[in-house]
N, C-alpha and C. Protein backbone atom coordinates (compact mmCIF):
# COMPACT_ATOMS: atom_id res chain seq x y z
N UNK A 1 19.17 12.51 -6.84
CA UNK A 1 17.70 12.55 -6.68
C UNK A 1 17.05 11.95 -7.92
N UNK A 2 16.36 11.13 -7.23
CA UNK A 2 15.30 10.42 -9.19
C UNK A 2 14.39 11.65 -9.25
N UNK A 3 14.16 11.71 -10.38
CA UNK A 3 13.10 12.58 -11.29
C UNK A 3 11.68 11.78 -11.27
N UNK A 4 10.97 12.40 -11.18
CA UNK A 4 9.42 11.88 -10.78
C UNK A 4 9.04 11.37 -12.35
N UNK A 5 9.49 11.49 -13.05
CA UNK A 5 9.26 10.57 -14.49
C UNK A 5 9.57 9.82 -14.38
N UNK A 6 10.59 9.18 -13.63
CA UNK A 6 11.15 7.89 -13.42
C UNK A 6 10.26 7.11 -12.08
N UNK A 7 10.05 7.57 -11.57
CA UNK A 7 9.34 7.20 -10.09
C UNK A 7 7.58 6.62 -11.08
N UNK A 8 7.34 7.88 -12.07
CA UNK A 8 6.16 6.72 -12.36
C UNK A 8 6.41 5.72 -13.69
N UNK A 9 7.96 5.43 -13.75
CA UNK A 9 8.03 4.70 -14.82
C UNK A 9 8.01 3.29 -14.70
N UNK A 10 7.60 2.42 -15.79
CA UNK A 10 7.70 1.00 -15.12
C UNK A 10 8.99 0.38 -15.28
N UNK A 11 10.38 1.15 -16.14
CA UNK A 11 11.42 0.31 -16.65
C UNK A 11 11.89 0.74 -15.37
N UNK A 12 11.30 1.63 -14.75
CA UNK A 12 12.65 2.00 -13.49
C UNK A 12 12.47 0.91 -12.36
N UNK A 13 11.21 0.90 -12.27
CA UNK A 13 10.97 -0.01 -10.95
C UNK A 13 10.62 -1.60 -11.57
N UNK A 14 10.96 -2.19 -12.86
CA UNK A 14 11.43 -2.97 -13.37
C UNK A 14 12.83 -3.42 -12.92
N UNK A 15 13.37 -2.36 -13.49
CA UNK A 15 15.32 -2.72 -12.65
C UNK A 15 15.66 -2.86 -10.94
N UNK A 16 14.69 -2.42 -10.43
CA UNK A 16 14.47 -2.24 -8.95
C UNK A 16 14.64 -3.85 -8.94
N UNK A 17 13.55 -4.60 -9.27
CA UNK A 17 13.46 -5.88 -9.18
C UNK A 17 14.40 -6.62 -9.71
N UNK A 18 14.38 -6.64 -10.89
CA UNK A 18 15.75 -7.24 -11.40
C UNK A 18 17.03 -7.25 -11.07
N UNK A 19 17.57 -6.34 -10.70
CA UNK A 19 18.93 -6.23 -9.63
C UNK A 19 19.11 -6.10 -8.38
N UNK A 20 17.54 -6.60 -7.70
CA UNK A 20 17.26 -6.70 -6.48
C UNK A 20 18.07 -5.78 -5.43
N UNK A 21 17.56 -4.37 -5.96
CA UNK A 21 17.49 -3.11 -4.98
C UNK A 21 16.40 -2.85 -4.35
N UNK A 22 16.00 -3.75 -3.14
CA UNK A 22 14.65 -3.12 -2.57
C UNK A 22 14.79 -3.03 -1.67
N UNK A 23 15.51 -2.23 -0.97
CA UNK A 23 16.01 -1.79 0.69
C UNK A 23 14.78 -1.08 0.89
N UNK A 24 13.69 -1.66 0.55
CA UNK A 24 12.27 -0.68 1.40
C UNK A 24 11.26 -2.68 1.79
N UNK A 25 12.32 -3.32 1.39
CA UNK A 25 11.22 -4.53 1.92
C UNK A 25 11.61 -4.96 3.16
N UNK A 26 10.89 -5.37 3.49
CA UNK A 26 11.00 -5.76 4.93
C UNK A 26 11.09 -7.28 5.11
N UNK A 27 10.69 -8.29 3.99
CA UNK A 27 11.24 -9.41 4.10
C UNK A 27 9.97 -10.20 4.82
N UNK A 28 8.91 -9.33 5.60
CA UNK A 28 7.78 -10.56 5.92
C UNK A 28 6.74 -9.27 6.06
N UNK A 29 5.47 -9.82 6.47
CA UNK A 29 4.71 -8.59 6.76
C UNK A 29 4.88 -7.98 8.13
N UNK A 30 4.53 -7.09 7.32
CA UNK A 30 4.63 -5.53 8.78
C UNK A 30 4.16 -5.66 9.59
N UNK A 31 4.33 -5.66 10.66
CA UNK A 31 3.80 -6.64 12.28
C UNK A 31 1.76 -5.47 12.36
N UNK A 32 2.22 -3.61 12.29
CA UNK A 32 1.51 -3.56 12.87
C UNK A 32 0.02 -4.06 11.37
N UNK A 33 0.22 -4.11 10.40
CA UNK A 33 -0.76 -4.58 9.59
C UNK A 33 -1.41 -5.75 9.66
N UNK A 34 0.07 -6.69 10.25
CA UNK A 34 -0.57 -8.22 10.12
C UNK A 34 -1.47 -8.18 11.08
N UNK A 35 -1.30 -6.94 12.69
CA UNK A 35 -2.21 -7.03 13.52
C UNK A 35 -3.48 -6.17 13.59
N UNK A 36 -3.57 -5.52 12.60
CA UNK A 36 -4.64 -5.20 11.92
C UNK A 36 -5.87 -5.80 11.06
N UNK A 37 -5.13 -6.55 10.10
CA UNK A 37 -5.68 -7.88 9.76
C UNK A 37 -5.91 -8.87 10.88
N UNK A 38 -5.27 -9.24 11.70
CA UNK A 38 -6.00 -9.90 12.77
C UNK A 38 -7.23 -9.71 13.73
N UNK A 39 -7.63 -8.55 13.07
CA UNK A 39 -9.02 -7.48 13.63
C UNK A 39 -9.60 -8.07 12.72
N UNK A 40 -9.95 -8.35 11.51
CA UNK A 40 -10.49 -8.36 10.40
C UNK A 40 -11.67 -9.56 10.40
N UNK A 41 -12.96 -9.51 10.70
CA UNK A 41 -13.67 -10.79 10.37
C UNK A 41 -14.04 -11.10 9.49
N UNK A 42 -14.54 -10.83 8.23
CA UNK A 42 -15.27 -10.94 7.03
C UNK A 42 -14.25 -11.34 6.09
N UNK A 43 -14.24 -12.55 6.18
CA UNK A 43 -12.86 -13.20 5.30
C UNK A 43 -13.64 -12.89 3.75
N UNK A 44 -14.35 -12.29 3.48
CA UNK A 44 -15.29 -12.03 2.14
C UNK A 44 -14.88 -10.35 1.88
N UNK A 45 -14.47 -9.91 2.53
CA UNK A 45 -13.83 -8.44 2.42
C UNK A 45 -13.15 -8.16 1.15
N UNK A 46 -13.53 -7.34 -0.16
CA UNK A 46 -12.54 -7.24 -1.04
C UNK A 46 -11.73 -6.23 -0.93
N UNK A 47 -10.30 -6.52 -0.87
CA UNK A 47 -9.11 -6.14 -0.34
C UNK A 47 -8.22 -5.66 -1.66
N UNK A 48 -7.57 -4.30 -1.74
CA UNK A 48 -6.59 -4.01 -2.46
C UNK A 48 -5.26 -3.80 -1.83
N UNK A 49 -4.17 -4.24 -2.31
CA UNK A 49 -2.84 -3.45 -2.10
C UNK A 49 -2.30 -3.12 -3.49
N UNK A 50 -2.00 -1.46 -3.77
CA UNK A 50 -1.89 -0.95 -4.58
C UNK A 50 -0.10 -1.27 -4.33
N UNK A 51 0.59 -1.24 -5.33
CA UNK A 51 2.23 -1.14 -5.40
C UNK A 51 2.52 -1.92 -4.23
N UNK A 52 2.17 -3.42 -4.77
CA UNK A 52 2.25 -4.30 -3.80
C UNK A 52 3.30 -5.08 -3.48
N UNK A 53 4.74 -4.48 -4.18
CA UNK A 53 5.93 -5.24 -3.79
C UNK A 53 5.75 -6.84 -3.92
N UNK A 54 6.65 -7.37 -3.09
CA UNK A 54 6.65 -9.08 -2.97
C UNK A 54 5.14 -8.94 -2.19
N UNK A 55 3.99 -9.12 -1.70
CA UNK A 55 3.10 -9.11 -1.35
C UNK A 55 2.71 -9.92 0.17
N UNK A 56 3.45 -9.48 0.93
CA UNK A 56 3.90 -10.40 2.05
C UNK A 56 2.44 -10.37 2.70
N UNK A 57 1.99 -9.22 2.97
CA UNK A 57 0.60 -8.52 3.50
C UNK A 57 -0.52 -9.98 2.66
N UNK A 58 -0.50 -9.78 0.93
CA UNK A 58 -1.55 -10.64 0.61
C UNK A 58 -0.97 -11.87 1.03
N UNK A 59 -0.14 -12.10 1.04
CA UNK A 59 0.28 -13.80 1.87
C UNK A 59 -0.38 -14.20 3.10
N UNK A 60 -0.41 -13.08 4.08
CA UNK A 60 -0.76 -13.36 5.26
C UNK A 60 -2.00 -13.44 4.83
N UNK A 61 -2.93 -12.89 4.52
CA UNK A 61 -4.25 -12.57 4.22
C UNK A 61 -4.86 -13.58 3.60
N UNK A 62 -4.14 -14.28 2.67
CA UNK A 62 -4.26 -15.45 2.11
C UNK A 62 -4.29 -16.74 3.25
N UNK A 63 -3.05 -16.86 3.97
CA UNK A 63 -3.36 -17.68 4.75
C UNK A 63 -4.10 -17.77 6.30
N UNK A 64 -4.91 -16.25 6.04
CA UNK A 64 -5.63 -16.07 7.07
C UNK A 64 -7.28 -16.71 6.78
N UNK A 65 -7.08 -17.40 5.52
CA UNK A 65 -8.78 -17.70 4.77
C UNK A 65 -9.40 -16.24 3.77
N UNK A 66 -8.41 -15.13 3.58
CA UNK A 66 -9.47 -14.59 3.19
C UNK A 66 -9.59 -14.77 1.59
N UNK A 67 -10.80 -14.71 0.76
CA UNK A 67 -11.15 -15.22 -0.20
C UNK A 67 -10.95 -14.10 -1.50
N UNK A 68 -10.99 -12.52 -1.17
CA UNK A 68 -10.76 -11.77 -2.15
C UNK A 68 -9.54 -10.46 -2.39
N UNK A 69 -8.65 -11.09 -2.68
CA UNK A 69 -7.50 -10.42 -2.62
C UNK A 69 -7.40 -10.03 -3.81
N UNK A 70 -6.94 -8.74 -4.53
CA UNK A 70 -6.67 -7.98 -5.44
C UNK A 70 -5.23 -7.23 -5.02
N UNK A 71 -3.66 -7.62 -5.68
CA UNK A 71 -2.60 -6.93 -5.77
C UNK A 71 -2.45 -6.25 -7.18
N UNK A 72 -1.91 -5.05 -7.28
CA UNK A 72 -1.70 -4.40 -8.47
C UNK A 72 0.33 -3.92 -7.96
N UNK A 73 0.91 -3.85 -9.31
CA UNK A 73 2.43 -3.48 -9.32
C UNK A 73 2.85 -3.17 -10.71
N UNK A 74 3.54 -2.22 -11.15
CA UNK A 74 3.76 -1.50 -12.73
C UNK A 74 5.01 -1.91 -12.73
N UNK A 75 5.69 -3.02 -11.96
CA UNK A 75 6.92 -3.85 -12.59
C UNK A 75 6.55 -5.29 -13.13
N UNK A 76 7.02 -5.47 -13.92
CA UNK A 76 6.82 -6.95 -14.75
C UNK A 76 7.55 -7.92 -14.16
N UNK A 77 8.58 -7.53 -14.20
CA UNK A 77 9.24 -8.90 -13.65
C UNK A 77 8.81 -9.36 -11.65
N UNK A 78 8.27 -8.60 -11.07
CA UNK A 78 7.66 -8.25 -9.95
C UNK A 78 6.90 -9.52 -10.11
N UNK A 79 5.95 -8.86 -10.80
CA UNK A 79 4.27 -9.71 -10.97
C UNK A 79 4.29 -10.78 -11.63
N UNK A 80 5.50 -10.93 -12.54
CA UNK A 80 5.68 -12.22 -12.96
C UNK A 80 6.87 -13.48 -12.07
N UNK A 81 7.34 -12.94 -10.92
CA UNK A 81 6.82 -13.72 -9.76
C UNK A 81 6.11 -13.61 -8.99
N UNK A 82 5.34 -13.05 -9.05
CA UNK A 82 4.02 -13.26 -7.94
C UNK A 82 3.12 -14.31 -8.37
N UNK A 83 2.60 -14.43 -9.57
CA UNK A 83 2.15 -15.48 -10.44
C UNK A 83 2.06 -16.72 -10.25
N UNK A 84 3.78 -17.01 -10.13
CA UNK A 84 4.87 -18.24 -10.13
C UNK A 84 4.39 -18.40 -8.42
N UNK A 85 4.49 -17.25 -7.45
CA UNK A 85 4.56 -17.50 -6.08
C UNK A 85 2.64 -17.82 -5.95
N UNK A 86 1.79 -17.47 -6.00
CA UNK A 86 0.35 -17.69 -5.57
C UNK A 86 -0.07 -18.70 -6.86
N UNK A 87 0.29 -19.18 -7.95
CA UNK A 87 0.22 -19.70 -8.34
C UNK A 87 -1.00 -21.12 -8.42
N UNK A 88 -2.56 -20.89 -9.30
CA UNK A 88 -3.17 -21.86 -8.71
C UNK A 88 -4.24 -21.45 -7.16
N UNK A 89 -3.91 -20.12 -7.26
CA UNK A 89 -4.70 -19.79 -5.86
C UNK A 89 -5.41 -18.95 -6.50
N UNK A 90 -6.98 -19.46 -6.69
CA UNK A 90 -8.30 -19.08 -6.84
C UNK A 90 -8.61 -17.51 -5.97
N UNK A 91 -8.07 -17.15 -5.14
CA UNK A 91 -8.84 -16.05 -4.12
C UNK A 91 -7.63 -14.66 -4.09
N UNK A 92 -6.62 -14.67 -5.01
CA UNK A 92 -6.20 -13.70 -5.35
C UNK A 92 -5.58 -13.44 -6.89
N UNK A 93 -6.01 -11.87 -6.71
CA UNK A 93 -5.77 -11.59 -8.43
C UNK A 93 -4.94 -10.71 -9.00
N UNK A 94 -3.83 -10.79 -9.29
CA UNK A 94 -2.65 -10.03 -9.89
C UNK A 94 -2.60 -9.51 -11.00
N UNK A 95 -2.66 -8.05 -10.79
CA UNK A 95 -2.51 -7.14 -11.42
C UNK A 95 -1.22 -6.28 -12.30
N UNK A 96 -1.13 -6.24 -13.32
CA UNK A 96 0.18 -5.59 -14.00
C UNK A 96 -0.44 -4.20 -14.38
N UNK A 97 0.05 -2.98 -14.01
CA UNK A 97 -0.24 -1.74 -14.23
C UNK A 97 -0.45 -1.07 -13.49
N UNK A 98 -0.99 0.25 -14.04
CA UNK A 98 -0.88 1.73 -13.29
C UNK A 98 -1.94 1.86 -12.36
N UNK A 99 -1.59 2.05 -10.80
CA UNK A 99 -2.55 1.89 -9.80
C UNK A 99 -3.57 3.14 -10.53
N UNK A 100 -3.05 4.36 -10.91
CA UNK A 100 -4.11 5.55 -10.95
C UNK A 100 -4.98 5.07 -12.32
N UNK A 101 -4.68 4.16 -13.32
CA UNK A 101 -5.66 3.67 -14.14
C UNK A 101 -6.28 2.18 -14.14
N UNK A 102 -6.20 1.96 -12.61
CA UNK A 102 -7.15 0.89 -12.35
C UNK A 102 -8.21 1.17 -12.27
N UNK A 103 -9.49 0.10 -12.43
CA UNK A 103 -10.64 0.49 -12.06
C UNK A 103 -11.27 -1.06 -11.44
N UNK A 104 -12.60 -0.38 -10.52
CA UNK A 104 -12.95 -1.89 -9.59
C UNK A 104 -13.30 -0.81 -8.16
N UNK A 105 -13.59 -1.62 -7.45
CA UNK A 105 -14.60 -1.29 -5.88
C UNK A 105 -14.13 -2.23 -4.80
N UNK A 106 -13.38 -1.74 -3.97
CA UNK A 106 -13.02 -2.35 -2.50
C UNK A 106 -13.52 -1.76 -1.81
N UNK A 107 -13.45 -2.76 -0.87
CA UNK A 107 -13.70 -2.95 0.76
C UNK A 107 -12.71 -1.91 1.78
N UNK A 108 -11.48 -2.83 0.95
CA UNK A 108 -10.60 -2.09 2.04
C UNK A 108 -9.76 -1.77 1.04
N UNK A 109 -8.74 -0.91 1.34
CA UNK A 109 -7.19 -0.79 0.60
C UNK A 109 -5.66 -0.65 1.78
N UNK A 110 -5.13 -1.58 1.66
CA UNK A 110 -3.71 -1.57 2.58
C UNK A 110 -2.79 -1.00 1.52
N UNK A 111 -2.61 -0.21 2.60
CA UNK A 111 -1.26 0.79 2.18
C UNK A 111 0.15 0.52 3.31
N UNK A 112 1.02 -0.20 1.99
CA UNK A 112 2.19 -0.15 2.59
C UNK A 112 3.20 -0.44 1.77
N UNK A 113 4.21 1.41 1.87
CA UNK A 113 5.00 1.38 0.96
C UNK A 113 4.39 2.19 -0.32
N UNK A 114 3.72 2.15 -0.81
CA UNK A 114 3.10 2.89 -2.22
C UNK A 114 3.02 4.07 -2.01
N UNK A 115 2.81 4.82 -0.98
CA UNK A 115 2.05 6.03 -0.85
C UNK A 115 3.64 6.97 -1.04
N UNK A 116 4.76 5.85 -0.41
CA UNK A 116 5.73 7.29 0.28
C UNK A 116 6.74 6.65 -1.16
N UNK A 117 6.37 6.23 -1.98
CA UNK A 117 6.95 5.83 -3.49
C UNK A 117 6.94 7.21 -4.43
N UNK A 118 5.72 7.60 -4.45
CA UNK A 118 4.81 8.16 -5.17
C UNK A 118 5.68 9.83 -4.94
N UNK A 119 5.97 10.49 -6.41
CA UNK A 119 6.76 11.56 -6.00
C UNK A 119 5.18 12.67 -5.43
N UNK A 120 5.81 13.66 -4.62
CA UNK A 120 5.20 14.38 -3.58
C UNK A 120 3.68 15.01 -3.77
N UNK A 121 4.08 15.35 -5.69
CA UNK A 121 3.35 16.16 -6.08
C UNK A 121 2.17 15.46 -6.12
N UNK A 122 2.30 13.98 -5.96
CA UNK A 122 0.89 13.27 -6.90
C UNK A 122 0.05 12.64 -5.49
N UNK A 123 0.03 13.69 -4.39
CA UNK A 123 -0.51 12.84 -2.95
C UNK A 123 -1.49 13.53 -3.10
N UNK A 124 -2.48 14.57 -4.10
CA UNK A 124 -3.65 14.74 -3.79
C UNK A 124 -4.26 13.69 -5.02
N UNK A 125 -3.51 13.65 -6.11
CA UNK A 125 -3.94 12.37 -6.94
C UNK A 125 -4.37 10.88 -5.91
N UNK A 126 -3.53 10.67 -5.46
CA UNK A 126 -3.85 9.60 -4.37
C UNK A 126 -5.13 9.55 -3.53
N UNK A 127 -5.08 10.29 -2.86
CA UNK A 127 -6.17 10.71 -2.02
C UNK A 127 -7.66 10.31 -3.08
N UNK A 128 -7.80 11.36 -3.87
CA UNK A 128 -8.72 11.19 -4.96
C UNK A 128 -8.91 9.51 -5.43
N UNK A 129 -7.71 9.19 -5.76
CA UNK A 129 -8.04 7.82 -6.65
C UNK A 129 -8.41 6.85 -5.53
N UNK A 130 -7.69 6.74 -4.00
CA UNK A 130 -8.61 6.12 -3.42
C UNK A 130 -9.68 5.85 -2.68
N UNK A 131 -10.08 6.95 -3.01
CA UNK A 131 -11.92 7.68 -2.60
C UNK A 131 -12.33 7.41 -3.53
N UNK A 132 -11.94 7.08 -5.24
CA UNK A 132 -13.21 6.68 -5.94
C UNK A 132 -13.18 5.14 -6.11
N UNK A 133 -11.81 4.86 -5.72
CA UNK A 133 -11.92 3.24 -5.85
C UNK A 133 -12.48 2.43 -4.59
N UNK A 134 -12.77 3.03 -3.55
CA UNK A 134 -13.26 2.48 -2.22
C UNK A 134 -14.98 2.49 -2.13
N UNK A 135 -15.36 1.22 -2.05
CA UNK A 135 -17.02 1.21 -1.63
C UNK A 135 -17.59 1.66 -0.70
N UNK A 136 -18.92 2.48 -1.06
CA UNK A 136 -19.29 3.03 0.09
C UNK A 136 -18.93 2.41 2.00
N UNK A 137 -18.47 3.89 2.41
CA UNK A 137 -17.78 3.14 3.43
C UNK A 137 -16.70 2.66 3.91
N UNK A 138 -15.91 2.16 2.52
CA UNK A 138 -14.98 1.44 2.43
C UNK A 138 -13.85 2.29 3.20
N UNK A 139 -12.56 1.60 3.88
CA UNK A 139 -11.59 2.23 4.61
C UNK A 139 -10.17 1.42 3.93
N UNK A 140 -9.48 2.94 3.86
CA UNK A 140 -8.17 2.64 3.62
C UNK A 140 -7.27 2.70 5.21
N UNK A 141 -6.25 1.65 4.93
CA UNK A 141 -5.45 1.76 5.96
C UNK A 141 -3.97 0.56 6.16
N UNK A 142 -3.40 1.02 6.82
CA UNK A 142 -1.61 0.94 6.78
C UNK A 142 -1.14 1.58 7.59
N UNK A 143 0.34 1.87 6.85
CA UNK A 143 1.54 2.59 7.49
C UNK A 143 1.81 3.99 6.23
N UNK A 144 1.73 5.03 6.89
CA UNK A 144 2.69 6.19 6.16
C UNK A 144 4.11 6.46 7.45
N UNK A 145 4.32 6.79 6.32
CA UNK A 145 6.51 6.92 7.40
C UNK A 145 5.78 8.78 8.06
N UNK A 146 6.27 8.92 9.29
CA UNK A 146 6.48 10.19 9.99
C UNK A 146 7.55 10.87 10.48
N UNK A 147 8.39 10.62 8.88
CA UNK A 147 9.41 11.51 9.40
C UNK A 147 10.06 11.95 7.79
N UNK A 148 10.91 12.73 8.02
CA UNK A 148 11.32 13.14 6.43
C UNK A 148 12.76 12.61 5.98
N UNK A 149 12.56 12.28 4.77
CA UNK A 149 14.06 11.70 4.19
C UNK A 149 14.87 12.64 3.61
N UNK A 150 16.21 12.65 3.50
CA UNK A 150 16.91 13.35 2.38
C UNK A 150 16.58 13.06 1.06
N UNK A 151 16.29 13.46 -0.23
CA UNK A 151 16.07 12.80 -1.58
C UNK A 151 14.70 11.94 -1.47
N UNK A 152 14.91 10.80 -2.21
CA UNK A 152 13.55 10.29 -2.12
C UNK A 152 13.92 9.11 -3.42
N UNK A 153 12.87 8.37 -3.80
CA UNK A 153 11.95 7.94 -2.38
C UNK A 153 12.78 6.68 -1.13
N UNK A 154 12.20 6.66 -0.26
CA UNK A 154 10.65 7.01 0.11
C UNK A 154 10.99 8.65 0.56
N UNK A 155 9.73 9.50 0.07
CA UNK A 155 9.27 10.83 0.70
C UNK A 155 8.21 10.74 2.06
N UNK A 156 9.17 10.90 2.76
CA UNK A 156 8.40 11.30 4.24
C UNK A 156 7.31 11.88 4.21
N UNK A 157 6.67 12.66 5.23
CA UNK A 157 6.14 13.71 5.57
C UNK A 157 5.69 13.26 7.38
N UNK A 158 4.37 13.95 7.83
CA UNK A 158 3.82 14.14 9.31
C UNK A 158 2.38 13.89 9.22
N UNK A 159 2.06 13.54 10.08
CA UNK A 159 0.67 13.57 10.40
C UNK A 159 0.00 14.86 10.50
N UNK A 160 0.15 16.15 10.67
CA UNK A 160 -0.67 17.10 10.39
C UNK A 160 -0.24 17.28 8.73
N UNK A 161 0.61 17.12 8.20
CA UNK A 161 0.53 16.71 6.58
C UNK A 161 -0.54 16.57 5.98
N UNK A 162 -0.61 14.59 6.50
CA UNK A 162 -1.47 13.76 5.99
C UNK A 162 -2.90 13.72 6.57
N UNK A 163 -3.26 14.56 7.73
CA UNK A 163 -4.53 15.58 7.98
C UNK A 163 -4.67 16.46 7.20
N UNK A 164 -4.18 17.06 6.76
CA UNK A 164 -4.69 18.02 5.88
C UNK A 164 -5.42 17.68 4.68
N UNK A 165 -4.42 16.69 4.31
CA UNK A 165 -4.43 15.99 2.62
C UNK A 165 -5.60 14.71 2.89
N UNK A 166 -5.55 14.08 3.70
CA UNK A 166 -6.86 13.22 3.63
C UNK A 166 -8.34 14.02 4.17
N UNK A 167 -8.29 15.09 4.70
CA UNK A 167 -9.73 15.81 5.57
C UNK A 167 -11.10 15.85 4.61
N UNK A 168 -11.17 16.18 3.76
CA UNK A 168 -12.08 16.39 2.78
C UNK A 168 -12.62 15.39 2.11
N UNK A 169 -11.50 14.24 2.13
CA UNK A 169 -12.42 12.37 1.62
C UNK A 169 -12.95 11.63 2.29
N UNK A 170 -12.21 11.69 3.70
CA UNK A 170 -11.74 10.71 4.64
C UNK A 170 -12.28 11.22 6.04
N UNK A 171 -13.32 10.30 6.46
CA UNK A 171 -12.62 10.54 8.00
C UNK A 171 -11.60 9.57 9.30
N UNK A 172 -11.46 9.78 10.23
CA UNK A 172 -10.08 9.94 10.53
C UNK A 172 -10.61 8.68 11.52
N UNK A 173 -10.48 7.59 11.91
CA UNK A 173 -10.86 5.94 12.41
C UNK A 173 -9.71 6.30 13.50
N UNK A 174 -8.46 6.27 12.47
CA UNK A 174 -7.24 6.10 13.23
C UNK A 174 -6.04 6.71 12.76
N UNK A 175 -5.02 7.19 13.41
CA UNK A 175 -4.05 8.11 12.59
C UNK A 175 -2.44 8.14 13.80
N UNK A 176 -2.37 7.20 13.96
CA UNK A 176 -1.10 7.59 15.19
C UNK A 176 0.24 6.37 15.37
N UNK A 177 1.09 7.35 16.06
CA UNK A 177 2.05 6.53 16.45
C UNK A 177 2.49 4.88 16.28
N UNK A 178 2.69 4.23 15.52
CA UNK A 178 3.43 2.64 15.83
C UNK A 178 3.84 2.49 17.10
N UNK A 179 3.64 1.30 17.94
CA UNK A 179 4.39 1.01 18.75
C UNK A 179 4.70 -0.50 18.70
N UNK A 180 4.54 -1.27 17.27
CA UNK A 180 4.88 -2.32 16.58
C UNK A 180 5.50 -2.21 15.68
N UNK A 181 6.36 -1.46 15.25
CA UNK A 181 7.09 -1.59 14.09
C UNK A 181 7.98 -2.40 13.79
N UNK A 182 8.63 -2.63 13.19
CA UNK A 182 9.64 -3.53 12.90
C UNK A 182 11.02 -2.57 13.19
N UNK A 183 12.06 -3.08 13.80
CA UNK A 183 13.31 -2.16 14.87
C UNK A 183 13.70 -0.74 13.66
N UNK A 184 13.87 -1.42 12.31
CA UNK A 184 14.65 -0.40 11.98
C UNK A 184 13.51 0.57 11.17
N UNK A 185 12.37 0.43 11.19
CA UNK A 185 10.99 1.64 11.10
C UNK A 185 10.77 2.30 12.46
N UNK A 186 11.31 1.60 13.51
CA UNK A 186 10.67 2.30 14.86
C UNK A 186 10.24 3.64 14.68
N UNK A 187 9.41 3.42 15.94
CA UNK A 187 9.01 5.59 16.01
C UNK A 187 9.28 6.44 14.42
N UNK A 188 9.13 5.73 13.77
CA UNK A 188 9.00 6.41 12.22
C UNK A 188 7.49 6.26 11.16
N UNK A 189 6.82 5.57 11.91
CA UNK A 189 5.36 5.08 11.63
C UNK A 189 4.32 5.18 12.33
N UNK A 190 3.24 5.65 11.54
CA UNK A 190 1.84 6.33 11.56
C UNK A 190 1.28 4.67 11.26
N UNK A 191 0.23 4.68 11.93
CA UNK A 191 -0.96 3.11 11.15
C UNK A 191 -2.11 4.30 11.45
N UNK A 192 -2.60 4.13 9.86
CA UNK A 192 -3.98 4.68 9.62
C UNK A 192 -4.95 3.65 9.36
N UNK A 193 -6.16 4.52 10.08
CA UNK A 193 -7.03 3.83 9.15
C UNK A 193 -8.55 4.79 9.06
N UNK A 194 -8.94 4.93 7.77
CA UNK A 194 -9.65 6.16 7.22
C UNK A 194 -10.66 5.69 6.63
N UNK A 195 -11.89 5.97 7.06
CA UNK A 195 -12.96 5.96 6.44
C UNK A 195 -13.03 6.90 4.95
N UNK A 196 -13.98 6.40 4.02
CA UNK A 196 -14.58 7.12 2.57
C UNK A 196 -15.17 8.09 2.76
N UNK A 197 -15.43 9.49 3.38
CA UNK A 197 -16.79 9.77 3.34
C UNK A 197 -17.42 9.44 2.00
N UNK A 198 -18.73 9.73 2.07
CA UNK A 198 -19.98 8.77 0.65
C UNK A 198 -19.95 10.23 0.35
């Protein structure tokens, strides 16, 4: 089991990258997000993905026209290919550091992958940090996993869970079942999507 000191450390998920252990990527974007983003009109939307991995999500998004993309990731060698990969592209902005000591105002925030990173204890931290980083209005939304792992991460949990833990920031747009997942997430994914309350 990793120790949650390590989970928010950056040398750990430094080596993640560097010895290319990331059996949590999926290798392109997540079908049901990309078709989420295909809802999306306001190519002027400012967009976060917090613990944004290879950033497959801002790729698509990028080559969907949209103009304000913001990725953040607390591995270096990560972000220093992402750099190398968007490279020269005016409409997104890469971030090195700690999602909970960012600061700035979105539109939206895609969550995928970060949330079920994050050891267990720090999901009302979450909640909080992205209710103050979201503009009035603003909606977070993605994939949380609905089901539980041995060890961690990723740390599972359920949708009456993640009702509980979002009720008081958030209200509830959308909260259910995948029936796009990618084969080996099947029936293991929630797509949210959650309003700020102001």
């Amino acid at each position: 089991m990793i120790s949650s000191e390590d989970l928010l450390n950056q040398e750990y998920w430094d080596t993640q990258y560097k010895a290319n252990t990331t059996g949590w990527d999926l290798g392109n974007v997540s079908p049901p997000i990309k078709a989420y983003i295909d809802t999306l009109e306001d190519k002027n939307t400012s967009i976060l993905i917090p613990g944004c991995g290879n950033s497959y999500e801002a790729e698509y998004l990028l080559n969907q026209g949209f103009t304000n993309v913001t990725v953040i990731d607390i591995a270096p060698t990560l972000v220093e290919n992402l750099c190398h990969k968007f490279e020269n592209n005016p409409n997104i902005a890469i971030v090195l550091g700690d999602f909970f000591e960012h600061e700035g105002k979105y539109d939206l925030i895609i969550e995928q992958t970060f949330f079920c990173a994050l050891p267990p204890t720090m999901r009302q931290q979450y909640v909080v940090k992205m209710h103050q980083i979201l503009s009035e209005n603003g909606k977070l939304a993605g994939l949380l996993f609905n089901r539980l792992f041995e060890g961690g991460p990723p740390f599972g949990g359920s949708q009456a869970e993640y009702e509980l833990l979002f009720a008081d920031k958030f209200d509830f747009l959308k909260m259910e079942l995948c029936t796009n997942s990618m084969i080996k997430r099947a029936n293991t994914e929630l797509f949210i999507e959650l309003q700020k309350i102001n």
